[in-house]
PDB file of N, CA and C in Angstrom:
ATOM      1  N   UNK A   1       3.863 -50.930-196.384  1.00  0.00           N
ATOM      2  CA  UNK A   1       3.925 -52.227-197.027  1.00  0.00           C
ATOM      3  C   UNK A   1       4.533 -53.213-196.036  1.00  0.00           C
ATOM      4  N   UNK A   2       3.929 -54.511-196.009  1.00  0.00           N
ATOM      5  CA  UNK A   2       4.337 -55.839-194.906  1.00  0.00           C
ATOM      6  C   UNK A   2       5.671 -56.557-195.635  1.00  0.00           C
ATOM      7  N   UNK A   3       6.407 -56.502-195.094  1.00  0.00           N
ATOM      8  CA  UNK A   3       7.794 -58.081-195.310  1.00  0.00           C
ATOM      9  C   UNK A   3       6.492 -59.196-196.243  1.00  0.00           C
ATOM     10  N   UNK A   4       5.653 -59.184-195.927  1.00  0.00           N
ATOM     11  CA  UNK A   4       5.157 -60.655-196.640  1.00  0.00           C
ATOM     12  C   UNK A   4       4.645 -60.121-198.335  1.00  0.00           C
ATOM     13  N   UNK A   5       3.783 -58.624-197.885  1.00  0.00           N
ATOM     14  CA  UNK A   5       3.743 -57.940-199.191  1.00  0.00           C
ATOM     15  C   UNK A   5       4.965 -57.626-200.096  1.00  0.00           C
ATOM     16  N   UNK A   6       5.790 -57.200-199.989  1.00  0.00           N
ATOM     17  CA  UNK A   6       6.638 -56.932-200.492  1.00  0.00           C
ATOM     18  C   UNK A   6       7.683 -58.068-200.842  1.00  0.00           C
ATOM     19  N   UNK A   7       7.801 -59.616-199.909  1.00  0.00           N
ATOM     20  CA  UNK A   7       8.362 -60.594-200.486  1.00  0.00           C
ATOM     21  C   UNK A   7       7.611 -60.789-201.758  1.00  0.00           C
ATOM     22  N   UNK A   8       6.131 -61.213-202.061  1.00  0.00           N
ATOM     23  CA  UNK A   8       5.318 -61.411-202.672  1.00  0.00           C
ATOM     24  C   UNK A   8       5.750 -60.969-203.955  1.00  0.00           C
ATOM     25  N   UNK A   9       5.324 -59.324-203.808  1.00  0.00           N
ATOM     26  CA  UNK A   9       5.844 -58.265-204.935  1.00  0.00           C
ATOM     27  C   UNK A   9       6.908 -59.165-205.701  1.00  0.00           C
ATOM     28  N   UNK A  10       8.137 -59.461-205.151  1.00  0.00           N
ATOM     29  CA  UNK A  10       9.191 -59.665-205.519  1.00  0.00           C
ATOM     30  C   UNK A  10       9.457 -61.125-206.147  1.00  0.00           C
ATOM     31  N   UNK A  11       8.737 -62.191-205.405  1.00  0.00           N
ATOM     32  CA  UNK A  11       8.452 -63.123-205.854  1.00  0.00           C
ATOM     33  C   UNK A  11       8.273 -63.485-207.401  1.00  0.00           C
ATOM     34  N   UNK A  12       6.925 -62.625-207.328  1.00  0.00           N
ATOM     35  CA  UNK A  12       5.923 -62.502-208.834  1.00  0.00           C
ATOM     36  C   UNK A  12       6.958 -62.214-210.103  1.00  0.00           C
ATOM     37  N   UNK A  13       8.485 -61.125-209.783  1.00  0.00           N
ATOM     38  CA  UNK A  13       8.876 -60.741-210.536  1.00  0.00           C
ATOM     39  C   UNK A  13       8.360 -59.170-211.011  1.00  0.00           C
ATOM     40  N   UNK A  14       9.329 -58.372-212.367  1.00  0.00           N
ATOM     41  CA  UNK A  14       8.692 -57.554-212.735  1.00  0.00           C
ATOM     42  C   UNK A  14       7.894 -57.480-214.080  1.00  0.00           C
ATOM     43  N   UNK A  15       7.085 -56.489-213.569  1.00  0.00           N
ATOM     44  CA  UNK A  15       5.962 -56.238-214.822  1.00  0.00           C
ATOM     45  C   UNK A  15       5.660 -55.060-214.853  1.00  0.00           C
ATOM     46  N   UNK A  16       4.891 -54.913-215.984  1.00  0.00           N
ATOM     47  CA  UNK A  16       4.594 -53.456-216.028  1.00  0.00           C
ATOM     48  C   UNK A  16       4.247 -52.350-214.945  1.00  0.00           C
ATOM     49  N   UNK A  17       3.851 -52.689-214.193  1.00  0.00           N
ATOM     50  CA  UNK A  17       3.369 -52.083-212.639  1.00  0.00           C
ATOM     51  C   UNK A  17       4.925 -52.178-211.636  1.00  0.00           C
ATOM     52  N   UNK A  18       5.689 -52.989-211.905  1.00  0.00           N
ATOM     53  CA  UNK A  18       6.603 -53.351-210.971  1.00  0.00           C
ATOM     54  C   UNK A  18       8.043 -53.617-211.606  1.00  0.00           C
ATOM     55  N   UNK A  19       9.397 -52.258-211.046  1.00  0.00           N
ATOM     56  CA  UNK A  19      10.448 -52.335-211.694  1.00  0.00           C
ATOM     57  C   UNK A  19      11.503 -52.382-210.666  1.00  0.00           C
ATOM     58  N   UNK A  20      12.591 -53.385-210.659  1.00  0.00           N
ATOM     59  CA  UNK A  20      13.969 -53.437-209.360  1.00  0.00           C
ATOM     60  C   UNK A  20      14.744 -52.587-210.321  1.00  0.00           C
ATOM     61  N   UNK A  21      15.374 -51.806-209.086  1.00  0.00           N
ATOM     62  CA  UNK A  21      16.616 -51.456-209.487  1.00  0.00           C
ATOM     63  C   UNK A  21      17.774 -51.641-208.360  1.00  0.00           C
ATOM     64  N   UNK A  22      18.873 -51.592-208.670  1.00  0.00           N
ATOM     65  CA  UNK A  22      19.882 -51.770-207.577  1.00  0.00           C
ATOM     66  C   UNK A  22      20.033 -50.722-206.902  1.00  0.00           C
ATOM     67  N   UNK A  23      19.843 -49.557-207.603  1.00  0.00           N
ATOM     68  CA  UNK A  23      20.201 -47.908-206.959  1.00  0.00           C
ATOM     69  C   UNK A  23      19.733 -47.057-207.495  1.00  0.00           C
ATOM     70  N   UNK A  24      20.237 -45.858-206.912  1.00  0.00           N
ATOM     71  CA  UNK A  24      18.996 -44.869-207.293  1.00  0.00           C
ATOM     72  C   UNK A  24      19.675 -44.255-208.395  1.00  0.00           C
ATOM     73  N   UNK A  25      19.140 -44.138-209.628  1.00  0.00           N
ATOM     74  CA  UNK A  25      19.943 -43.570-211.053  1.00  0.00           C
ATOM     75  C   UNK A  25      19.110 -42.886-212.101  1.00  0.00           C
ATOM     76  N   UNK A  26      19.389 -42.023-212.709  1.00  0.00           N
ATOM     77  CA  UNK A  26      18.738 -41.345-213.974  1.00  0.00           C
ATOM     78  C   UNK A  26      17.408 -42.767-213.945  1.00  0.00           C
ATOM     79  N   UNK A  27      17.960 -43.707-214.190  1.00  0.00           N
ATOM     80  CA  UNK A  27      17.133 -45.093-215.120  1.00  0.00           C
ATOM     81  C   UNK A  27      15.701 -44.793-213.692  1.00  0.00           C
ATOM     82  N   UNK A  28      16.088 -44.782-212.882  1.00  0.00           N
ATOM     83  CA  UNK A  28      14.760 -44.884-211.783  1.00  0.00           C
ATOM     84  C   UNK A  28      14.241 -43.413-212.092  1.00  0.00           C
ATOM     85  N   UNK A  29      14.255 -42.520-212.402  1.00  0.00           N
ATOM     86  CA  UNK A  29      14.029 -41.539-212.902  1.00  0.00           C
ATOM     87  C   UNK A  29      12.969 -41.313-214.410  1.00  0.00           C
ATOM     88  N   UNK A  30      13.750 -42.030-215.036  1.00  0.00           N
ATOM     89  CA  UNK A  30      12.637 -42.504-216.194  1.00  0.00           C
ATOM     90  C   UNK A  30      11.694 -43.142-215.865  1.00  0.00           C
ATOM     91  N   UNK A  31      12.198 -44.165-215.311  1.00  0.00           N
ATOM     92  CA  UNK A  31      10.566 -45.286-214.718  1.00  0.00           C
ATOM     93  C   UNK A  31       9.881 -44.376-214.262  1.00  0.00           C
ATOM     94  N   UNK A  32       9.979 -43.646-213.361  1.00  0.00           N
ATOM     95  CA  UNK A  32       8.831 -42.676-212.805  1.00  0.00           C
ATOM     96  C   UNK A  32       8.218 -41.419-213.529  1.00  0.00           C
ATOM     97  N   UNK A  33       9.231 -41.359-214.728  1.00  0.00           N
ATOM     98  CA  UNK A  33       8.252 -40.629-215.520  1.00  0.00           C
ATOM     99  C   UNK A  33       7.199 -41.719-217.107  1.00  0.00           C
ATOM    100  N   UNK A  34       7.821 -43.119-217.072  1.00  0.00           N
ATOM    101  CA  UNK A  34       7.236 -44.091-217.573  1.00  0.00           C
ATOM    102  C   UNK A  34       5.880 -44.024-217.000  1.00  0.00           C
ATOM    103  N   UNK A  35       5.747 -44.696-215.543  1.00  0.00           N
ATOM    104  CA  UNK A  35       4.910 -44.878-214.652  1.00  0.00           C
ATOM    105  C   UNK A  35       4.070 -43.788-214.389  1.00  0.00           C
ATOM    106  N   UNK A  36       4.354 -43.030-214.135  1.00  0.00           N
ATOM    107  CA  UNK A  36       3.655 -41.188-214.408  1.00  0.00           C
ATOM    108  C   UNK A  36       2.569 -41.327-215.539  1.00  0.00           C
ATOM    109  N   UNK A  37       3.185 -41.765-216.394  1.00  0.00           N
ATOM    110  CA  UNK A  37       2.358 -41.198-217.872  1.00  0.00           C
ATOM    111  C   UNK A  37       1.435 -42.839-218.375  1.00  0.00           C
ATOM    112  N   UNK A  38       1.760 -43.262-217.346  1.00  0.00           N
ATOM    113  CA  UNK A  38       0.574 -44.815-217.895  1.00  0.00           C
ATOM    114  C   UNK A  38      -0.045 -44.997-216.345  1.00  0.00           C
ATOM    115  N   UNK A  39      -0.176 -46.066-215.905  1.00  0.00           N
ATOM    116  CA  UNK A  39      -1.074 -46.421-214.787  1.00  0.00           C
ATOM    117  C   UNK A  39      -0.667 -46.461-213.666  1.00  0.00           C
ATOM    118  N   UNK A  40       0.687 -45.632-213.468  1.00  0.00           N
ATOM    119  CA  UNK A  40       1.243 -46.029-212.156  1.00  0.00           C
ATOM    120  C   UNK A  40       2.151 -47.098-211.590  1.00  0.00           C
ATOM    121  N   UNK A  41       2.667 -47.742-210.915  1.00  0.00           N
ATOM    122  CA  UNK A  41       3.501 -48.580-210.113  1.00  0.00           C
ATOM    123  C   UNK A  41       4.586 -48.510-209.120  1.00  0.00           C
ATOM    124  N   UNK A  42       5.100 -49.551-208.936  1.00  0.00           N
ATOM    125  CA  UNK A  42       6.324 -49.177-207.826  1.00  0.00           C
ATOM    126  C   UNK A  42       7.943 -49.784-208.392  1.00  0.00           C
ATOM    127  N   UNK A  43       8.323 -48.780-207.693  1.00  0.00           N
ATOM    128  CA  UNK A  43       9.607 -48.796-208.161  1.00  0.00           C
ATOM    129  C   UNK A  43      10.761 -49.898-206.641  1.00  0.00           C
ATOM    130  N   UNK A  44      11.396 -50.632-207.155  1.00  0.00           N
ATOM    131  CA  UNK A  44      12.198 -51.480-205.774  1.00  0.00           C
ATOM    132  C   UNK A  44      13.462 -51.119-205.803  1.00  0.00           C
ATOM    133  N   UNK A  45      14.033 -49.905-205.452  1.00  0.00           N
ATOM    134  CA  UNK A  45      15.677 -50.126-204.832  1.00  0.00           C
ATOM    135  C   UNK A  45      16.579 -50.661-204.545  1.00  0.00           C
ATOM    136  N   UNK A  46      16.929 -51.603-204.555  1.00  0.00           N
ATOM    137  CA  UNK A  46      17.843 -52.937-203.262  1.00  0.00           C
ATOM    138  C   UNK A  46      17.226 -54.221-204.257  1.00  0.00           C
ATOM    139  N   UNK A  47      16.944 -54.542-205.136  1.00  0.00           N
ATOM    140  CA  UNK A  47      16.482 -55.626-205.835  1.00  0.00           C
ATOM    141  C   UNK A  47      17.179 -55.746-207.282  1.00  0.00           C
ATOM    142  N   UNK A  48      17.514 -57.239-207.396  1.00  0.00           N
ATOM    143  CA  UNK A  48      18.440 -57.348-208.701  1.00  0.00           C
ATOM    144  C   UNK A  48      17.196 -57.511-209.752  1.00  0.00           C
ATOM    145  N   UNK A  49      17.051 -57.219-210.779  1.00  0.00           N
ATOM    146  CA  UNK A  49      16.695 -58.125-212.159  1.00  0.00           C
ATOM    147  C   UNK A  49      15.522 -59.518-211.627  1.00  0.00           C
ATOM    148  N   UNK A  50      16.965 -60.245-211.228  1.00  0.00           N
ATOM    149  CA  UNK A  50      16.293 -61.688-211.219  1.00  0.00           C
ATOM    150  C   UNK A  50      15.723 -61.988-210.200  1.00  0.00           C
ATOM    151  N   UNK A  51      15.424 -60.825-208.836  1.00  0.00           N
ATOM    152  CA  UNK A  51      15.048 -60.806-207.897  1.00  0.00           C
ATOM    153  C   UNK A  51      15.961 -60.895-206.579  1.00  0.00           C
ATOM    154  N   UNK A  52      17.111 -61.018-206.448  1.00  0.00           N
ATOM    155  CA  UNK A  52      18.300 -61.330-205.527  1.00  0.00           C
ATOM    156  C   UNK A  52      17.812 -59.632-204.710  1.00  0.00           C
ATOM    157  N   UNK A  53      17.592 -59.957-203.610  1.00  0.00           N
ATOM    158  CA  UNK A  53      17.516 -58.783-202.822  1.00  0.00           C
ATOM    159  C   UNK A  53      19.317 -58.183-202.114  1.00  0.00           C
ATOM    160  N   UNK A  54      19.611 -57.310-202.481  1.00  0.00           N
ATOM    161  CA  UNK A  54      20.736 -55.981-202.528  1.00  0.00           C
ATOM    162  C   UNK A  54      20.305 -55.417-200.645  1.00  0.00           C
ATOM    163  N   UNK A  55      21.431 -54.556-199.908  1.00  0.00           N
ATOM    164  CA  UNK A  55      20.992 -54.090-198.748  1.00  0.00           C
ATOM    165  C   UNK A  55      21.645 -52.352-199.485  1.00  0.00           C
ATOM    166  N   UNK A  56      20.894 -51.499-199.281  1.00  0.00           N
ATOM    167  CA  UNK A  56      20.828 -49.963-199.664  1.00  0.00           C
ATOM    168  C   UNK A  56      21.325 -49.234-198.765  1.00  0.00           C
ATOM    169  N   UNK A  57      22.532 -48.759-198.941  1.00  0.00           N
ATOM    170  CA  UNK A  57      22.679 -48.089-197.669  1.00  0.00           C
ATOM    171  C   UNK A  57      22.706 -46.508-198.340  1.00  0.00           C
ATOM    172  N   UNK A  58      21.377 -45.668-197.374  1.00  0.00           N
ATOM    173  CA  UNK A  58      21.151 -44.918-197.268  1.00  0.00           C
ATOM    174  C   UNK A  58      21.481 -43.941-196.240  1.00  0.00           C
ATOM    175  N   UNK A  59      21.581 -42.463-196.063  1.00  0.00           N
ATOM    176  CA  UNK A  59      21.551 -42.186-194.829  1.00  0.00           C
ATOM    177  C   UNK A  59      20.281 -41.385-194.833  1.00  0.00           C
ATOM    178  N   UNK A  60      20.296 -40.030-193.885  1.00  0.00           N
ATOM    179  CA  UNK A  60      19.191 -39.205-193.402  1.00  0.00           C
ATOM    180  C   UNK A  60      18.844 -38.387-194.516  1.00  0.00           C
ATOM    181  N   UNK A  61      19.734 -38.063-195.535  1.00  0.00           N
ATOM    182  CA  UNK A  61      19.616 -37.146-196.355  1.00  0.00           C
ATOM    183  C   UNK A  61      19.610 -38.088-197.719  1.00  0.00           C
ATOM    184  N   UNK A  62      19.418 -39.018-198.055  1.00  0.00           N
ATOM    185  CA  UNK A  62      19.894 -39.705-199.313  1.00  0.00           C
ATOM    186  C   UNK A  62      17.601 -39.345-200.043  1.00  0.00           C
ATOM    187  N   UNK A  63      17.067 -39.645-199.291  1.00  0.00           N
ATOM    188  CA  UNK A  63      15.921 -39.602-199.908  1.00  0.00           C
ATOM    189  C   UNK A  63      15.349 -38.045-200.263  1.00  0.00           C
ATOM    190  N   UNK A  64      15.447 -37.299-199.349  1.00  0.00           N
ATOM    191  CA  UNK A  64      14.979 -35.719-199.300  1.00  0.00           C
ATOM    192  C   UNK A  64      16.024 -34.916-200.898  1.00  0.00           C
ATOM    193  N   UNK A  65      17.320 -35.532-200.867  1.00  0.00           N
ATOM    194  CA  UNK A  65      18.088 -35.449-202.312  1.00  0.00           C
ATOM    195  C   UNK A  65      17.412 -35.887-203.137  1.00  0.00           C
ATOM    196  N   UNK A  66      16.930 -37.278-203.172  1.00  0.00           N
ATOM    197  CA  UNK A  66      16.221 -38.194-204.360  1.00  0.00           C
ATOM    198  C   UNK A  66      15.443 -37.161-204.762  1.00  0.00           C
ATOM    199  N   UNK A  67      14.269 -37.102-203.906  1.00  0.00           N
ATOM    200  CA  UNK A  67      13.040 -36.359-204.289  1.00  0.00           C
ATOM    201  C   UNK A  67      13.696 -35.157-204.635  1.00  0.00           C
ATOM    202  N   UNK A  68      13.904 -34.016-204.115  1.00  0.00           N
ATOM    203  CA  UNK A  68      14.694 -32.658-204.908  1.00  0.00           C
ATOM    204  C   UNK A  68      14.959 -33.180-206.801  1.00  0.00           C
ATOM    205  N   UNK A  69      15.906 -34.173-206.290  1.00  0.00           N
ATOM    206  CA  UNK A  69      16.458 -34.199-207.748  1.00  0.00           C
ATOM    207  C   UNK A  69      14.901 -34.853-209.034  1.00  0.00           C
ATOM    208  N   UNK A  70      13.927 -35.888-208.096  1.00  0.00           N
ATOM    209  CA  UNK A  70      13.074 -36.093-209.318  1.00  0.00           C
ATOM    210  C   UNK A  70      12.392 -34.910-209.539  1.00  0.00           C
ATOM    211  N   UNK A  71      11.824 -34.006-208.276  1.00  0.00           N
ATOM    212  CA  UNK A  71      11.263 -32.613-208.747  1.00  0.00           C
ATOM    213  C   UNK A  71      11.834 -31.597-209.879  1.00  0.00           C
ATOM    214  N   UNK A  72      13.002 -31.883-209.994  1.00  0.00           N
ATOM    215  CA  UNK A  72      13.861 -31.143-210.924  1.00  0.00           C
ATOM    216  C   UNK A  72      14.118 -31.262-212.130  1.00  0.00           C
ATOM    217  N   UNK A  73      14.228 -32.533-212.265  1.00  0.00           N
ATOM    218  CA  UNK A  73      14.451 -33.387-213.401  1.00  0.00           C
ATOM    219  C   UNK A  73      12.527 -33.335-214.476  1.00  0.00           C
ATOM    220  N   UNK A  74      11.635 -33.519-213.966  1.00  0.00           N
ATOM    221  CA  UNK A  74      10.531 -33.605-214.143  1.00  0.00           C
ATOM    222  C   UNK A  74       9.494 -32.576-214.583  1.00  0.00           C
ATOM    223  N   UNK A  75       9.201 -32.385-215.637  1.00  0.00           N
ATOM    224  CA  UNK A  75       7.637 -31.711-215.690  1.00  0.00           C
ATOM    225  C   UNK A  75       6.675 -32.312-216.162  1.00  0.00           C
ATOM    226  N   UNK A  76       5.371 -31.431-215.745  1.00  0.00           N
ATOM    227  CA  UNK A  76       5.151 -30.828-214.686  1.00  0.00           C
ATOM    228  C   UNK A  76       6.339 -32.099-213.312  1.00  0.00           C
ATOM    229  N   UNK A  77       6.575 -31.282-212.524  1.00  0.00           N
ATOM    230  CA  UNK A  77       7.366 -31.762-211.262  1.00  0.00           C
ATOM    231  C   UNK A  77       6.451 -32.987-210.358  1.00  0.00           C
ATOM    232  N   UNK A  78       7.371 -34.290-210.195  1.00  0.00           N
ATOM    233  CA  UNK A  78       6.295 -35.215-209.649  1.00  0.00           C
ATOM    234  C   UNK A  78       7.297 -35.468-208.440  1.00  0.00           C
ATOM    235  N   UNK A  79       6.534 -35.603-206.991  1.00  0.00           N
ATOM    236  CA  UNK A  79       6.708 -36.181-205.980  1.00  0.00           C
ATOM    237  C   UNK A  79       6.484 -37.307-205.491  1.00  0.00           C
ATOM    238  N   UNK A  80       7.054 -38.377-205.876  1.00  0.00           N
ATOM    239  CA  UNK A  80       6.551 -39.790-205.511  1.00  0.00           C
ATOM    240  C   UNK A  80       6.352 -40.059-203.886  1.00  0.00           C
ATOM    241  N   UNK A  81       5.890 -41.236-203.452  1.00  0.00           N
ATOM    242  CA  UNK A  81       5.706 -41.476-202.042  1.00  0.00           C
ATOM    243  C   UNK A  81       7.084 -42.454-201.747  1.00  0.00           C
ATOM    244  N   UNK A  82       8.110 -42.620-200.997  1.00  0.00           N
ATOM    245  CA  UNK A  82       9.005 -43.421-200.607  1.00  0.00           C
ATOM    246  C   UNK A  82       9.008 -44.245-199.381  1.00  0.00           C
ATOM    247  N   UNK A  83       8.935 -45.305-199.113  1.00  0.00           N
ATOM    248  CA  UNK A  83       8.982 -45.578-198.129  1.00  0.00           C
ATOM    249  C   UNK A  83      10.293 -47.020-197.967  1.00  0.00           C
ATOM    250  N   UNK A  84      10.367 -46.920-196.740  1.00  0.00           N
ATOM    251  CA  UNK A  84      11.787 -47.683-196.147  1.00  0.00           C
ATOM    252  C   UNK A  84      11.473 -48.948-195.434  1.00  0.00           C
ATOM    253  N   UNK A  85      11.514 -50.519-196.700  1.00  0.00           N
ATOM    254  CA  UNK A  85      11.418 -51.627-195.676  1.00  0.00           C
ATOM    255  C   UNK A  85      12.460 -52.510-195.363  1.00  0.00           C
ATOM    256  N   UNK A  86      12.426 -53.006-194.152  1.00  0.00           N
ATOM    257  CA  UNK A  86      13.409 -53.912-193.999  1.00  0.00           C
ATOM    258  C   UNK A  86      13.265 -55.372-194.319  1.00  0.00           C
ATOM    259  N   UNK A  87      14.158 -55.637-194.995  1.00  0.00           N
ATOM    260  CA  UNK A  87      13.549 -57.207-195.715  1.00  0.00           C
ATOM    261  C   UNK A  87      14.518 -58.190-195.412  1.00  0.00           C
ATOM    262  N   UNK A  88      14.346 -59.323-194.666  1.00  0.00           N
ATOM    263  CA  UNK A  88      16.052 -60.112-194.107  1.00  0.00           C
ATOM    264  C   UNK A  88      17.142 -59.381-193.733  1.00  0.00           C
ATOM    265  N   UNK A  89      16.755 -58.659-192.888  1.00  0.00           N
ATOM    266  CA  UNK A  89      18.053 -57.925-192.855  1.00  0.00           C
ATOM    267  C   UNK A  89      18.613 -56.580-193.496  1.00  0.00           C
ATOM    268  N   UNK A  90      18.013 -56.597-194.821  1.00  0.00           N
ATOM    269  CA  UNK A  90      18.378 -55.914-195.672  1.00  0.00           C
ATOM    270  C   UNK A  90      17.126 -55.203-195.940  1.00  0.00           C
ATOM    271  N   UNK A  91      17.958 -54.046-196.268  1.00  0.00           N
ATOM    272  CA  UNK A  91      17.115 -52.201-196.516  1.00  0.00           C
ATOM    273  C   UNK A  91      16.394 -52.479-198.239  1.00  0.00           C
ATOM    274  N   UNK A  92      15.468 -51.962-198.188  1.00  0.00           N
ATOM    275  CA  UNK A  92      14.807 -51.958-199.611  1.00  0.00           C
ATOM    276  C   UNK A  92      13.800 -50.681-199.554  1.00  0.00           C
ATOM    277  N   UNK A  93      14.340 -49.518-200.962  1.00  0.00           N
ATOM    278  CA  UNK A  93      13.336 -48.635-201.194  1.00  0.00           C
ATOM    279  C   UNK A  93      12.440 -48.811-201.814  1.00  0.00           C
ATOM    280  N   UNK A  94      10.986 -48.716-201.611  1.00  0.00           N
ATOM    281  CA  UNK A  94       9.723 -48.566-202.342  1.00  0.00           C
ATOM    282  C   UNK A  94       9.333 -47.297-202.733  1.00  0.00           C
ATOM    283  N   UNK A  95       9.362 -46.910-203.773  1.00  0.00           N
ATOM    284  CA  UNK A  95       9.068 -46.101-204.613  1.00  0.00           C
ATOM    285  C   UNK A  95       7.736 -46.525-205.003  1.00  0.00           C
ATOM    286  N   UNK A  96       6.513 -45.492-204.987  1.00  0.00           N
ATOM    287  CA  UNK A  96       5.411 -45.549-205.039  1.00  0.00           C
ATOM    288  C   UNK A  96       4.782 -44.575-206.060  1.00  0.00           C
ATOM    289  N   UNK A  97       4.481 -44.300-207.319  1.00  0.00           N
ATOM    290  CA  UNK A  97       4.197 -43.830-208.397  1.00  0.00           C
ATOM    291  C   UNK A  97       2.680 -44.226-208.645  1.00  0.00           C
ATOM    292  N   UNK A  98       2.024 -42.629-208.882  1.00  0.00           N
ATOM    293  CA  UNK A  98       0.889 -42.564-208.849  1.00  0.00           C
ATOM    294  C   UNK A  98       0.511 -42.092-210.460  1.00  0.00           C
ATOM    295  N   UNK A  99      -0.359 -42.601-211.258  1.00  0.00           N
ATOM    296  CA  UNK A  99      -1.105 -42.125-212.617  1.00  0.00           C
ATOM    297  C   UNK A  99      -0.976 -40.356-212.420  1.00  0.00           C
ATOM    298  N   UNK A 100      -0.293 -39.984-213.600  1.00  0.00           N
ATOM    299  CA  UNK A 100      -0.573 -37.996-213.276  1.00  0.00           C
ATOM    300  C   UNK A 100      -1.255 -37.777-213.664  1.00  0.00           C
ATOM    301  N   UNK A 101      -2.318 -36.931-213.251  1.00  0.00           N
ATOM    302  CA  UNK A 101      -3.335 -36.587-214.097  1.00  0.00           C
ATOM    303  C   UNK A 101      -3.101 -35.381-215.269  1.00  0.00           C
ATOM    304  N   UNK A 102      -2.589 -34.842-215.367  1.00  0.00           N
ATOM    305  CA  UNK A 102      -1.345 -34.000-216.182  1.00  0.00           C
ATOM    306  C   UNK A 102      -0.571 -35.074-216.899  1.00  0.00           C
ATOM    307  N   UNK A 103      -1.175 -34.870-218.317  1.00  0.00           N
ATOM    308  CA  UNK A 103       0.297 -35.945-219.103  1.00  0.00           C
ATOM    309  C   UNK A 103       0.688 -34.882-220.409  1.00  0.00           C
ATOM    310  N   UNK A 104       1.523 -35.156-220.824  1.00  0.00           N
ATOM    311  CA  UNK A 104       2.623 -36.242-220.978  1.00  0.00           C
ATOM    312  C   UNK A 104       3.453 -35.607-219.802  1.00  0.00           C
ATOM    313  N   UNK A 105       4.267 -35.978-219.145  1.00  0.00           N
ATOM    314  CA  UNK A 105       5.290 -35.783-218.056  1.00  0.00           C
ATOM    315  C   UNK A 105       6.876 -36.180-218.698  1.00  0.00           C
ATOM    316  N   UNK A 106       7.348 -34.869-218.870  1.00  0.00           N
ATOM    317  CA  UNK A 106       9.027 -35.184-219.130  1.00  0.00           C
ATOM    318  C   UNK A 106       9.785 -35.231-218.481  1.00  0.00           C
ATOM    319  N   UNK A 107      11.019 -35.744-218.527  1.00  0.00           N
ATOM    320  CA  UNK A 107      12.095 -35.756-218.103  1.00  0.00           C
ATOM    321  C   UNK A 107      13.267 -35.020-218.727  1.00  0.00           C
ATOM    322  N   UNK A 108      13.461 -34.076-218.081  1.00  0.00           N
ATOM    323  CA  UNK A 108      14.724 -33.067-218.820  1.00  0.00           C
ATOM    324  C   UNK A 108      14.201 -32.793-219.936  1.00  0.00           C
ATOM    325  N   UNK A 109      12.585 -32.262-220.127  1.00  0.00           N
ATOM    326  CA  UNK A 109      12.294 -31.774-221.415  1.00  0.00           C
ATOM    327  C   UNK A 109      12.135 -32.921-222.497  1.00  0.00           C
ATOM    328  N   UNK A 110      12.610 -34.217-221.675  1.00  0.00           N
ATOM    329  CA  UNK A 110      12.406 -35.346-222.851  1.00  0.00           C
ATOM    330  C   UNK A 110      11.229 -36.614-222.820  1.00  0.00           C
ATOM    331  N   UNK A 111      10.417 -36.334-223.544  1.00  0.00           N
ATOM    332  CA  UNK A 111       8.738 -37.572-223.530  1.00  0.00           C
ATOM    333  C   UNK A 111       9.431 -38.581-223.724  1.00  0.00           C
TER     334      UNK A 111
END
């Protein structure tokens, strides 16, 4: 994804396809099993609500945890795509959530 794509994204605000969160939490966890079980979207890390872009500080191991923990949390088990942009300066995760073809998809056993 481009700095101009992803300003854009952010611009527009969120919608059903498109959710900020400040950090990575249970709540981003649900979205991706939300997003799982309808049409897909992306998830933003480092982004407030009202759009105020946050800087994420991550290290080498903070994403390879993420994923473990959504595989775990999840059935059937979903692996999202993550990727790492830099936006002004500041770090922002894209979380990339694909339609499962397998539904309903829980979380901790919970639809």
């Amino acid at each position: 994804m481009t700095n101009t794509e992803l300003h854009n994204i952010i611009l527009k605000g969120e919608n059903s396809h498109i959710e900020f969160k400040q950090s990575f939490s249970k709540a981003v966890i649900e979205t991706i099993v939300a997003f799982s079980n309808t049409k897909g979207g992306q998830i933003l890390i480092g982004v407030k609500d009202n759009g105020g872009i946050l800087d994420v500080n991550i290290s080498e191991e903070s994403i390879p945890k993420w994923i473990n923990e959504i595989k775990q949390s999840t059935f059937p088990s979903i692996i999202p795509d993550f990727e790492v942009v830099l936006l002004k300066g500041k770090t922002i995760i894209v979380i990339d959530v694909k339609e499962y073809p397998v539904k309903p998809i829980s979380y901790k056993n919970k639809y």
